[in-house]
PDB file of N, CA and C in Angstrom:
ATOM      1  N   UNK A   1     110.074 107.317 114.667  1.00  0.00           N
ATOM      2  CA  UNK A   1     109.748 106.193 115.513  1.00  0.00           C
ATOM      3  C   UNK A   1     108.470 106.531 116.263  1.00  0.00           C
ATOM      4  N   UNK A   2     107.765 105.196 116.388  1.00  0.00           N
ATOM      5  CA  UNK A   2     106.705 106.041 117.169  1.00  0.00           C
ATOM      6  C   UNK A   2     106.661 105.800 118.632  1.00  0.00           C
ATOM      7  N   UNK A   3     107.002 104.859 119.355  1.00  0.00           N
ATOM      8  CA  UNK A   3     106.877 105.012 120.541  1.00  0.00           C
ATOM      9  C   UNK A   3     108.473 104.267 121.155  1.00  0.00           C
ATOM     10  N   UNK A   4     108.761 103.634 121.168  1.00  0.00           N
ATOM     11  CA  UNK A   4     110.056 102.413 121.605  1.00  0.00           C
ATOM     12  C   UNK A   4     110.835 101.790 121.429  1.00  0.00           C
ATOM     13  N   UNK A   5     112.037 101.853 120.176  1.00  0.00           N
ATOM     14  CA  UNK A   5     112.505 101.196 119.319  1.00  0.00           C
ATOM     15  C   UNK A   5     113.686 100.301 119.828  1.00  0.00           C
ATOM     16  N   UNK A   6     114.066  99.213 119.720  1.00  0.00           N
ATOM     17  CA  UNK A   6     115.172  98.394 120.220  1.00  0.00           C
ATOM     18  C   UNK A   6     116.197  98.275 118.659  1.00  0.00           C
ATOM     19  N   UNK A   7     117.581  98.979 118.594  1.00  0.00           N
ATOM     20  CA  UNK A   7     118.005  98.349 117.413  1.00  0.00           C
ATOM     21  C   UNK A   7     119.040  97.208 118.244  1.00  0.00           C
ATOM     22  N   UNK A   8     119.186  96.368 117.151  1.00  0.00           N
ATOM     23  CA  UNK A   8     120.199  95.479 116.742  1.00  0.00           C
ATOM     24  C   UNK A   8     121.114  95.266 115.529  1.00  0.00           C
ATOM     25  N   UNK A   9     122.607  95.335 115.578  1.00  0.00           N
ATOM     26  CA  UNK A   9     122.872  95.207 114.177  1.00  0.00           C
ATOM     27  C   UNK A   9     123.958  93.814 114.534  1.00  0.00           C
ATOM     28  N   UNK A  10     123.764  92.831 113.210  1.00  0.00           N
ATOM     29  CA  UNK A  10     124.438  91.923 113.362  1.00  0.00           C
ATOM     30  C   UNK A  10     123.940  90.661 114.911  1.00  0.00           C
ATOM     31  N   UNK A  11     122.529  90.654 115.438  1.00  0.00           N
ATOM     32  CA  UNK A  11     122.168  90.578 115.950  1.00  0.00           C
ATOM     33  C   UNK A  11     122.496  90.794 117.529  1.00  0.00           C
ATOM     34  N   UNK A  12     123.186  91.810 118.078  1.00  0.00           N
ATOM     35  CA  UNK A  12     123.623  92.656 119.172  1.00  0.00           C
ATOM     36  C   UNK A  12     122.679  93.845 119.095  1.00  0.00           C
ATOM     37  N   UNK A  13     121.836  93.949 120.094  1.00  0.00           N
ATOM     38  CA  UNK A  13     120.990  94.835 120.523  1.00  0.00           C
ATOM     39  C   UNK A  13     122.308  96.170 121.081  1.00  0.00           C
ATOM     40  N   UNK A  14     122.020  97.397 120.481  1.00  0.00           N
ATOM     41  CA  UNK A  14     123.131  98.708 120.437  1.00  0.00           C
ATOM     42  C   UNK A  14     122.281  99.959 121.304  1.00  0.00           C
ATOM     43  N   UNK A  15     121.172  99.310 121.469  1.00  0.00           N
ATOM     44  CA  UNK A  15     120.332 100.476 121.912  1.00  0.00           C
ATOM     45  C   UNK A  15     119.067 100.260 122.171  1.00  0.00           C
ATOM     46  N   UNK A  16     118.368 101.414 122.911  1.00  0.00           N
ATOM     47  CA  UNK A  16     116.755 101.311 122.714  1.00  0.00           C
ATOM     48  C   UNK A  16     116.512 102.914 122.853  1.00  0.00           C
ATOM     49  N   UNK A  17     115.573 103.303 122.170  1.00  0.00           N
ATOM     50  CA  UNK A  17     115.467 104.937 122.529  1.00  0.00           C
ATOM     51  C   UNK A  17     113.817 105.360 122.090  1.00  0.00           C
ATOM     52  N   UNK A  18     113.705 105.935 123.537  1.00  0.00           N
ATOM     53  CA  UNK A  18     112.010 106.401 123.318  1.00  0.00           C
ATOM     54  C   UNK A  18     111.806 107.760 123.013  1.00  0.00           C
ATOM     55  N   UNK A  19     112.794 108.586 122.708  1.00  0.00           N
ATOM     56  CA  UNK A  19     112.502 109.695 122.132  1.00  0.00           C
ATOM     57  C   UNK A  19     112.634 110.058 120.954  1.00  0.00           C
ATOM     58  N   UNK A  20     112.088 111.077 120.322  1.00  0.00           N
ATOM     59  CA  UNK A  20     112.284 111.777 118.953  1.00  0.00           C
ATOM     60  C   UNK A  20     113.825 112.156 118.889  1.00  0.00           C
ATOM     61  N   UNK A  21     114.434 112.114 117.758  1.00  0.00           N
ATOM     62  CA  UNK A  21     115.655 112.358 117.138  1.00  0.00           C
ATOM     63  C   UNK A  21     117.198 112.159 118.007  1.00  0.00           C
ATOM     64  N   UNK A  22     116.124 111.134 118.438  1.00  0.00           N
ATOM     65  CA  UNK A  22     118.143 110.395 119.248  1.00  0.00           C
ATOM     66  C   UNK A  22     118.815 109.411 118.202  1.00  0.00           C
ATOM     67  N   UNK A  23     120.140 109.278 118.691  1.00  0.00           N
ATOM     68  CA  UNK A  23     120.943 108.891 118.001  1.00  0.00           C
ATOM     69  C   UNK A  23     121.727 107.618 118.416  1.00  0.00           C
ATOM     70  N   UNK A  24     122.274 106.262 117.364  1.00  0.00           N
ATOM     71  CA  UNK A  24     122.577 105.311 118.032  1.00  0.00           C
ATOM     72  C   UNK A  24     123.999 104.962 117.236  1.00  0.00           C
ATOM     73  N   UNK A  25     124.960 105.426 118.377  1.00  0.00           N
ATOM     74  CA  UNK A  25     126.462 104.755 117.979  1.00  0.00           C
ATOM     75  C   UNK A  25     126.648 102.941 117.729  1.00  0.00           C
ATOM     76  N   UNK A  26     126.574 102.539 116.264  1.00  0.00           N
ATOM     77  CA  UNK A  26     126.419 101.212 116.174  1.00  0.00           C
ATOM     78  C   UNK A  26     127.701 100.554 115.610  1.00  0.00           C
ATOM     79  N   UNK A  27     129.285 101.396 115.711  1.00  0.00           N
ATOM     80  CA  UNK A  27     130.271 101.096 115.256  1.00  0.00           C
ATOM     81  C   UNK A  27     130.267  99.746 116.029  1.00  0.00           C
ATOM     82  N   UNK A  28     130.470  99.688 116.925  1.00  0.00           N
ATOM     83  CA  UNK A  28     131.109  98.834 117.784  1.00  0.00           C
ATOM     84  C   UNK A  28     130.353  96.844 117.691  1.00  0.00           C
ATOM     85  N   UNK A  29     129.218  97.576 116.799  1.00  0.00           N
ATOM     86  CA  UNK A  29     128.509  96.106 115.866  1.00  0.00           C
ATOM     87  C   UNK A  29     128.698  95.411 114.756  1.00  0.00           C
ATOM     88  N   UNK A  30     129.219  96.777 113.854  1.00  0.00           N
ATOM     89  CA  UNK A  30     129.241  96.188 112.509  1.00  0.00           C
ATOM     90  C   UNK A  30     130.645  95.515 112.523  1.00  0.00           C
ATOM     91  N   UNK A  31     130.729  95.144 111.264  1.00  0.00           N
ATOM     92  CA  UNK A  31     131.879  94.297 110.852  1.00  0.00           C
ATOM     93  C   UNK A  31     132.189  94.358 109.434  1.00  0.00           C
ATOM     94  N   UNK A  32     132.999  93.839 108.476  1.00  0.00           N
ATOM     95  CA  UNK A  32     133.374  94.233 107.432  1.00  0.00           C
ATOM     96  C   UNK A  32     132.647  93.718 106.471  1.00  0.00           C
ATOM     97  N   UNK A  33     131.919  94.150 105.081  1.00  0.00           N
ATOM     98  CA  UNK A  33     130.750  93.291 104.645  1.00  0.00           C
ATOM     99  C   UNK A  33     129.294  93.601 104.798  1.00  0.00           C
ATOM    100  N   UNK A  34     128.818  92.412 104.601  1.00  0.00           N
ATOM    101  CA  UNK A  34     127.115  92.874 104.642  1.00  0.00           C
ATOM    102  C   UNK A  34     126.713  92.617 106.446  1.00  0.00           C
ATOM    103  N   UNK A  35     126.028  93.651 107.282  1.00  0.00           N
ATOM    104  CA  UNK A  35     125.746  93.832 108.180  1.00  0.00           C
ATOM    105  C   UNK A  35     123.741  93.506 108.310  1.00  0.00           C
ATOM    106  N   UNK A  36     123.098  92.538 109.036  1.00  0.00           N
ATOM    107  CA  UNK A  36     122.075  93.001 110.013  1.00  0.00           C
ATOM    108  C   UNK A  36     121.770  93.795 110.478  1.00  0.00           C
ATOM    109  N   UNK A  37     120.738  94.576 109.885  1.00  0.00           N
ATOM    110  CA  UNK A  37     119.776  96.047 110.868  1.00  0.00           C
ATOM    111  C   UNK A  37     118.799  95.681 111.293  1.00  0.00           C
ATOM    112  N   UNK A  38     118.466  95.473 112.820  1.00  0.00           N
ATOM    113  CA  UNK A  38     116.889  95.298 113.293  1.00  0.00           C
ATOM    114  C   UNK A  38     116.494  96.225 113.901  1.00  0.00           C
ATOM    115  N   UNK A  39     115.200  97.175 113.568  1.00  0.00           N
ATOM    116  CA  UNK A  39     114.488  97.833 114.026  1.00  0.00           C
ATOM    117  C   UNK A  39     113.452  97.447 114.866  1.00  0.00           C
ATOM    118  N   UNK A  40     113.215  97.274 116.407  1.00  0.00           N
ATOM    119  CA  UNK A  40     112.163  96.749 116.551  1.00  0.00           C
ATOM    120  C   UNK A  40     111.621  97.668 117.681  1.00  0.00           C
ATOM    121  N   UNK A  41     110.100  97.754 117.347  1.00  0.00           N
ATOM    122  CA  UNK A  41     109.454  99.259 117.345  1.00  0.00           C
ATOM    123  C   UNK A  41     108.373  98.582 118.089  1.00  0.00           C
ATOM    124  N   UNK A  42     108.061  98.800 119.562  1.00  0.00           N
ATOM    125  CA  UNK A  42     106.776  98.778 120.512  1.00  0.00           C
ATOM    126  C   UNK A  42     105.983  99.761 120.673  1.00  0.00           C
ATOM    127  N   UNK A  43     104.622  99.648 120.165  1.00  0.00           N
ATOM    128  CA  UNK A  43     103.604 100.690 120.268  1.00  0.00           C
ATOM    129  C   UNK A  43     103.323 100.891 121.294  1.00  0.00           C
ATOM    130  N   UNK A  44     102.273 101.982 121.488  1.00  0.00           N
ATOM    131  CA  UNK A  44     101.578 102.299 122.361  1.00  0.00           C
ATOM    132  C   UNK A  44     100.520 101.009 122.886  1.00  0.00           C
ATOM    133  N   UNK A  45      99.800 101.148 124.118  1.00  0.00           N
ATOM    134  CA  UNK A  45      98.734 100.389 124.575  1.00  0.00           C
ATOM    135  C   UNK A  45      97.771 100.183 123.322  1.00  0.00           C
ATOM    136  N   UNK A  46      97.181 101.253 123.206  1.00  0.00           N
ATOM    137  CA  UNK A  46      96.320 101.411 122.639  1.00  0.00           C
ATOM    138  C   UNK A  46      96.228 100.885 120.732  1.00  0.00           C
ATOM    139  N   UNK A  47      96.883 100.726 120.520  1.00  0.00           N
ATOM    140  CA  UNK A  47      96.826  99.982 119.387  1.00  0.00           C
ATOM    141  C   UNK A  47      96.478  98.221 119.466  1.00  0.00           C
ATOM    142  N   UNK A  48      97.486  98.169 120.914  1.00  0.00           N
ATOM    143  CA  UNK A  48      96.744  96.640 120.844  1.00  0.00           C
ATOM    144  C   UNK A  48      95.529  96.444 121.463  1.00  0.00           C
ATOM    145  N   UNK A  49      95.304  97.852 122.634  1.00  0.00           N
ATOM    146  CA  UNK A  49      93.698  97.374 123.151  1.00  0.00           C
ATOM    147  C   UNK A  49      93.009  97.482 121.820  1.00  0.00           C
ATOM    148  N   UNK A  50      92.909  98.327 121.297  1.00  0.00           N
ATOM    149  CA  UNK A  50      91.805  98.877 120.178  1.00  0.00           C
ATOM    150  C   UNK A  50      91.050  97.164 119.561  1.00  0.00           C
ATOM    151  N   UNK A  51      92.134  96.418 119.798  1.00  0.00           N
ATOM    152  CA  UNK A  51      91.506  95.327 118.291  1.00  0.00           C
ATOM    153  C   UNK A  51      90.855  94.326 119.610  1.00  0.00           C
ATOM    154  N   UNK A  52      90.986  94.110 120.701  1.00  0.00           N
ATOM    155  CA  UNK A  52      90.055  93.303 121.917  1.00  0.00           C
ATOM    156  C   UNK A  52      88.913  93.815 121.778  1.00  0.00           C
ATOM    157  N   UNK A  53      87.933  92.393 121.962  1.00  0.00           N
ATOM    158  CA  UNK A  53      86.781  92.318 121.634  1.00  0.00           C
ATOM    159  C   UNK A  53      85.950  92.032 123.029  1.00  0.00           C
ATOM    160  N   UNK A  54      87.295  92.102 124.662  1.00  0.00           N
ATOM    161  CA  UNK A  54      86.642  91.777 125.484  1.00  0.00           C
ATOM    162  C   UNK A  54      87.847  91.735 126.560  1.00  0.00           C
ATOM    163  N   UNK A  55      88.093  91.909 127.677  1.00  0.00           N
ATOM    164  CA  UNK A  55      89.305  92.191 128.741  1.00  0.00           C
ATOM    165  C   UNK A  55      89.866  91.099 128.937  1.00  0.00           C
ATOM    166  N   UNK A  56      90.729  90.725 128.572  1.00  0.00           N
ATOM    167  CA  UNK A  56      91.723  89.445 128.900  1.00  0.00           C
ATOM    168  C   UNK A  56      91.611  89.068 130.118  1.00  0.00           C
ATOM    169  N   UNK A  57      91.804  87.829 130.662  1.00  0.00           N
ATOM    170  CA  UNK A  57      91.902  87.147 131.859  1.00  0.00           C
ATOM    171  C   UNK A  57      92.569  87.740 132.724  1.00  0.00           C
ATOM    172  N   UNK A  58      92.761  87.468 133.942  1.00  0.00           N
ATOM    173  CA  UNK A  58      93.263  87.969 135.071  1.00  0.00           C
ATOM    174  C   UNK A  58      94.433  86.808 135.006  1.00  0.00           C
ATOM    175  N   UNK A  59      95.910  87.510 134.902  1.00  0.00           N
ATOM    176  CA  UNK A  59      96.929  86.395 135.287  1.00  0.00           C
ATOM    177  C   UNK A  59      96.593  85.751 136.860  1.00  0.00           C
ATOM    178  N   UNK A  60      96.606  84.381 136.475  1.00  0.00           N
ATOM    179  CA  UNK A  60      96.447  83.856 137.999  1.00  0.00           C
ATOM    180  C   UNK A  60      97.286  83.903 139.190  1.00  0.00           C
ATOM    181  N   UNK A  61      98.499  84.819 138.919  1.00  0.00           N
ATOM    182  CA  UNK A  61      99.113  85.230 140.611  1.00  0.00           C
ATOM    183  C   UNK A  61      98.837  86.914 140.999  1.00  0.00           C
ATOM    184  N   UNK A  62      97.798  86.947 140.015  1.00  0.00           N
ATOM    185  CA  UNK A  62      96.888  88.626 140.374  1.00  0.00           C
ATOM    186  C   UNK A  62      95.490  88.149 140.540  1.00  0.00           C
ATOM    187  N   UNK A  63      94.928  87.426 140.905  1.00  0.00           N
ATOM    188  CA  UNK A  63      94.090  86.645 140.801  1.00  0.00           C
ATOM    189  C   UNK A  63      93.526  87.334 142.752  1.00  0.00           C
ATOM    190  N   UNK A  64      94.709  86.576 143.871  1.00  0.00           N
ATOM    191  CA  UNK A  64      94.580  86.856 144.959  1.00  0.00           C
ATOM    192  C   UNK A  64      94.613  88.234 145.095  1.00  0.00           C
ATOM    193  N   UNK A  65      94.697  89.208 144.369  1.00  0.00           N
ATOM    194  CA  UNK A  65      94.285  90.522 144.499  1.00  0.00           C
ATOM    195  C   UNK A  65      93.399  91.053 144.383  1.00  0.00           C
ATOM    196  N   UNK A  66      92.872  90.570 142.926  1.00  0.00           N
ATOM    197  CA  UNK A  66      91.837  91.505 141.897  1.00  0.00           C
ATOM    198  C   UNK A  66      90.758  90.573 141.997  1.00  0.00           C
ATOM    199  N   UNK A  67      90.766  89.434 141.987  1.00  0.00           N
ATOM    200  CA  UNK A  67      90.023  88.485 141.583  1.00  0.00           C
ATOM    201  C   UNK A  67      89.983  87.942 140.722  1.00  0.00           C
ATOM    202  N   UNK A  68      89.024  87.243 139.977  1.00  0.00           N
ATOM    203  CA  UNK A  68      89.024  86.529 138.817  1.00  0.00           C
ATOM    204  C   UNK A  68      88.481  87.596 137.649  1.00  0.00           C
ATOM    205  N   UNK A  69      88.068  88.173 137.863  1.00  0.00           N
ATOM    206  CA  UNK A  69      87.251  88.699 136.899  1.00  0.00           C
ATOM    207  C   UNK A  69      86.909  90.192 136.491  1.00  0.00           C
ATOM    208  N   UNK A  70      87.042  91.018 135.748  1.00  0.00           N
ATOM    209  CA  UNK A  70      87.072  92.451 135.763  1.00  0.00           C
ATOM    210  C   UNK A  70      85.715  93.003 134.922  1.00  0.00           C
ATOM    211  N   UNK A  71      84.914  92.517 135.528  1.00  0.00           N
ATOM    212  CA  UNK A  71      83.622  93.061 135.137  1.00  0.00           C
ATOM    213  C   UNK A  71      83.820  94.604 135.049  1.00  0.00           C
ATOM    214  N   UNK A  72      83.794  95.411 135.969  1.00  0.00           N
ATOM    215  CA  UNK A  72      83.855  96.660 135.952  1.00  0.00           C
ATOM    216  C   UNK A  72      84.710  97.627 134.887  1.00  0.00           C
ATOM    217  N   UNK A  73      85.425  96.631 134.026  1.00  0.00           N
ATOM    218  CA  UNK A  73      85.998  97.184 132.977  1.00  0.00           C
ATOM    219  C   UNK A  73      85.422  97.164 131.638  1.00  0.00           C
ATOM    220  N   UNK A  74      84.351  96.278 132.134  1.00  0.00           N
ATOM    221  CA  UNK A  74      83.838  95.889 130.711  1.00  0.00           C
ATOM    222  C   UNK A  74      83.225  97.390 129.884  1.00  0.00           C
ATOM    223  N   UNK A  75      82.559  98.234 130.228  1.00  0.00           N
ATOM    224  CA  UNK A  75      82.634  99.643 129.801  1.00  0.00           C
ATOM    225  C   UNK A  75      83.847 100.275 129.282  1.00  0.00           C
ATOM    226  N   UNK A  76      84.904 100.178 130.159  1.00  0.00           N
ATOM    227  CA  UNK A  76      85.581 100.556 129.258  1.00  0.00           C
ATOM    228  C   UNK A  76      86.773 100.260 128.254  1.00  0.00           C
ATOM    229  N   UNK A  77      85.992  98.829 128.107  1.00  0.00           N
ATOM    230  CA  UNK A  77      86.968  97.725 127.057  1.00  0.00           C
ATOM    231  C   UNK A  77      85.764  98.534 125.868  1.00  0.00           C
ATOM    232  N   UNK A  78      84.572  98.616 125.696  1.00  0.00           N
ATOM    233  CA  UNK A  78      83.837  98.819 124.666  1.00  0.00           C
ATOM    234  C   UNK A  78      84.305 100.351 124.115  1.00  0.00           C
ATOM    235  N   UNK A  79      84.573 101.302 125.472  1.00  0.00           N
ATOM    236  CA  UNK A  79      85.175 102.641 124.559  1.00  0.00           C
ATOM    237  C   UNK A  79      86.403 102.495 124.094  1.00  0.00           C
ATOM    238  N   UNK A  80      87.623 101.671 124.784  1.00  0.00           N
ATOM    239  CA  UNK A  80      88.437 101.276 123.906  1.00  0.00           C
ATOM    240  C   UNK A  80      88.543 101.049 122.798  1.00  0.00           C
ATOM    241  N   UNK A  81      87.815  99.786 122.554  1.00  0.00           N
ATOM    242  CA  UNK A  81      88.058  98.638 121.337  1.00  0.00           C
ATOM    243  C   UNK A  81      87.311  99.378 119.808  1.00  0.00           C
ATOM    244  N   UNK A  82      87.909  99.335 119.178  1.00  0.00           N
ATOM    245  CA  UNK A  82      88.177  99.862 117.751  1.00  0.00           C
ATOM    246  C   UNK A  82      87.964 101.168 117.755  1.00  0.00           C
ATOM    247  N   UNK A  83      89.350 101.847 118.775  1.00  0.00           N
ATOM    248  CA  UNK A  83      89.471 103.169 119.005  1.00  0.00           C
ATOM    249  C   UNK A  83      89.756 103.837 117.478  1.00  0.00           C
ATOM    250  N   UNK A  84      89.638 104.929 117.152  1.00  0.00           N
ATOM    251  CA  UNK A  84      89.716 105.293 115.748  1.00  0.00           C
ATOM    252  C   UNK A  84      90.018 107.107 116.256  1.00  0.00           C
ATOM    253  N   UNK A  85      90.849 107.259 115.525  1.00  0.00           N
ATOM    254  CA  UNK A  85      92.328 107.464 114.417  1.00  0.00           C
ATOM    255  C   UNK A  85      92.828 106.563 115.795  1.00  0.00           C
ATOM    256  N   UNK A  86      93.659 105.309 115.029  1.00  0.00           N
ATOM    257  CA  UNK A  86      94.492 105.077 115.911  1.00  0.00           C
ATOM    258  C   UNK A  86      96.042 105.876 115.461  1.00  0.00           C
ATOM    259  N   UNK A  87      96.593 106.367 116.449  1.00  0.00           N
ATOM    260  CA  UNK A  87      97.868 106.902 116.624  1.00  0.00           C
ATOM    261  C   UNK A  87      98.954 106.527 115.522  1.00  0.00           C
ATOM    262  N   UNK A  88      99.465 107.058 115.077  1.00  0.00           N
ATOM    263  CA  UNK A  88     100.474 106.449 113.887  1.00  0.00           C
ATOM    264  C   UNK A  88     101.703 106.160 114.774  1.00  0.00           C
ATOM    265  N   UNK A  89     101.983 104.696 113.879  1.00  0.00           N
ATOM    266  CA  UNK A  89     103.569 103.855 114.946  1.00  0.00           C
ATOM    267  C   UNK A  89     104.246 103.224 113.446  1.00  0.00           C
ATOM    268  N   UNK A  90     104.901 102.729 114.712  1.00  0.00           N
ATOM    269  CA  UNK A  90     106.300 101.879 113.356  1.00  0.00           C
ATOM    270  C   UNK A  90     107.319 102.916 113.180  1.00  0.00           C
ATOM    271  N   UNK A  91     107.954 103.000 112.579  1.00  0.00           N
ATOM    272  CA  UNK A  91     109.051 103.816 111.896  1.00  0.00           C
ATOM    273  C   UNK A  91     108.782 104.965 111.123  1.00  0.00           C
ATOM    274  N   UNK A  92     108.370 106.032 111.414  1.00  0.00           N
ATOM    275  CA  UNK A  92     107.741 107.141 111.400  1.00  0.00           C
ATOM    276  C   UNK A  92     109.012 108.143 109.821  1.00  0.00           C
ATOM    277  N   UNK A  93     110.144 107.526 110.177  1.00  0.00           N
ATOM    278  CA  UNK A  93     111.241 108.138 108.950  1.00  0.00           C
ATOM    279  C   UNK A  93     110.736 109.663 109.418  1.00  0.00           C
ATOM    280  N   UNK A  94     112.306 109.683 108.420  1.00  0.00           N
ATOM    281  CA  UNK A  94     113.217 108.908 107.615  1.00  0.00           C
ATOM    282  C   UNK A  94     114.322 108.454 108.657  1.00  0.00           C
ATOM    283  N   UNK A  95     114.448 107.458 108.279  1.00  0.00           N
ATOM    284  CA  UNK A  95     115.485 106.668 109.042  1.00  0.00           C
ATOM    285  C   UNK A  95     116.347 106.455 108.377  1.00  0.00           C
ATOM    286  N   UNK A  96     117.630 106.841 108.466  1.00  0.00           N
ATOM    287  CA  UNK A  96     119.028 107.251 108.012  1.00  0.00           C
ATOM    288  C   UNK A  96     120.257 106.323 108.854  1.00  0.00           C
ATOM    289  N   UNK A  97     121.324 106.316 108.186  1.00  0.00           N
ATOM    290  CA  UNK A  97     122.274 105.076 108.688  1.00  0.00           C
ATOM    291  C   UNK A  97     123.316 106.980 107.858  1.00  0.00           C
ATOM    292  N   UNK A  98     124.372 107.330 109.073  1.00  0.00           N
ATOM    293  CA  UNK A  98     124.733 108.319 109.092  1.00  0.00           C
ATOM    294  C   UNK A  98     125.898 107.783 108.985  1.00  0.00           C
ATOM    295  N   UNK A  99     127.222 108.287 108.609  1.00  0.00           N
ATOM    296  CA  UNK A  99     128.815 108.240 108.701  1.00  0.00           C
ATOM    297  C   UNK A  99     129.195 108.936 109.307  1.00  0.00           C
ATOM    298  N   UNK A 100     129.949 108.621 110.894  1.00  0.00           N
ATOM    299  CA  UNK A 100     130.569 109.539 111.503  1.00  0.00           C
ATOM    300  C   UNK A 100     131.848 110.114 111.309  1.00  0.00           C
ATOM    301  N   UNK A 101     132.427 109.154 110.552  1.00  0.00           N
ATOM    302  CA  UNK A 101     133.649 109.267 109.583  1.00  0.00           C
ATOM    303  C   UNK A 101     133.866 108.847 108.675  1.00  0.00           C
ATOM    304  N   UNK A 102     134.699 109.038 107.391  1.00  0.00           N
ATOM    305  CA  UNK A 102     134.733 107.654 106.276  1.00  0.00           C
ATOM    306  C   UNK A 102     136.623 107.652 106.671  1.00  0.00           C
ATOM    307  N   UNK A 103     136.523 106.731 106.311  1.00  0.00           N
ATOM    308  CA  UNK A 103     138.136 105.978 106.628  1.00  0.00           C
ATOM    309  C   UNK A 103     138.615 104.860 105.367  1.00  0.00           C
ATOM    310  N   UNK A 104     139.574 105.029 104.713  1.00  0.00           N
ATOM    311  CA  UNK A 104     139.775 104.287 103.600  1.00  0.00           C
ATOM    312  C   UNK A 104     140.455 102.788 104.422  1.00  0.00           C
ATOM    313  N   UNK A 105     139.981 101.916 104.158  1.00  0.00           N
ATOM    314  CA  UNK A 105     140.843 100.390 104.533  1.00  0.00           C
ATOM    315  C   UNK A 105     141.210  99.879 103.563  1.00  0.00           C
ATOM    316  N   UNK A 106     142.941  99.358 103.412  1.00  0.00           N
ATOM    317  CA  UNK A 106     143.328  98.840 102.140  1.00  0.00           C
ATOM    318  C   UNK A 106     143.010  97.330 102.293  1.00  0.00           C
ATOM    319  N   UNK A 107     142.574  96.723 101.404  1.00  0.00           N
ATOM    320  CA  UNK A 107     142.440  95.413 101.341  1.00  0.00           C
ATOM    321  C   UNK A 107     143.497  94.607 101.003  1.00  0.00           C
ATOM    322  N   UNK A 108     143.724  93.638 101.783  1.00  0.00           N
ATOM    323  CA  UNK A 108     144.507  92.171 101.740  1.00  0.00           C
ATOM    324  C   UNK A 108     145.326  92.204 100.211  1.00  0.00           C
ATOM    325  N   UNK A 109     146.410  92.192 100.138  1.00  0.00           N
ATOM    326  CA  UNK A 109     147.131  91.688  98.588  1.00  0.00           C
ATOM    327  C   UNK A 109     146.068  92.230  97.688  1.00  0.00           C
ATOM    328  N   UNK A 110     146.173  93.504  97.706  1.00  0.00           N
ATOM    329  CA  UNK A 110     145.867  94.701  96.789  1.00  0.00           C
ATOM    330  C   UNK A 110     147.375  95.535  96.592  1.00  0.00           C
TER     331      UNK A 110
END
């Protein structure tokens, strides 16, 4: 993983974990059958500054703080923007779906 991952299985969010090689108890989601896995993985800053071509607006209830306008960043929106090696993200693997037990279930009028 590379920076933030939220899973969901069966669409019930089971977790979120920002570190390397943690682990997510997702019994309590699945169900019998075909199950939903969502991986959803938030990068770093810097992948999304990198691709701005110029400092986004000032939300207007930061406005009475900062002002309108962030000139003084404009330097360093240009060393930002199309920062290179950008950082590797997403799902870094191997990503594994583990058995904490196997358990035989007899099926219905079998």
């Amino acid at each position: 993983m590379g920076e933030i991952a939220e899973v969901r299985v069966n669409g019930a969010t089971v977790g979120v974990r920002w570190m390397r090689g943690q682990r997510l108890d997702v019994t309590e989601a699945l169900r019998a059958g075909m199950n939903d896995i969502e991986v959803l993985v938030t990068n770093t800053l810097i992948n999304r500054v990198s691709g701005l071509e110029e400092s986004p607006p000032v939300p207007e209830s930061l406005v009475p703080h900062y002002g309108k306008g962030l000139t003084s960043l404009k330097t360093n929106m240009q060393r930002l923007s199309n920062f290179k090696p950008l950082p590797l993200s997403g799902l870094l693997g191997p990503v594994r779906i583990l058995a904490g037990k196997e358990v035989e279930i007899p099926l219905n009028g079998a």
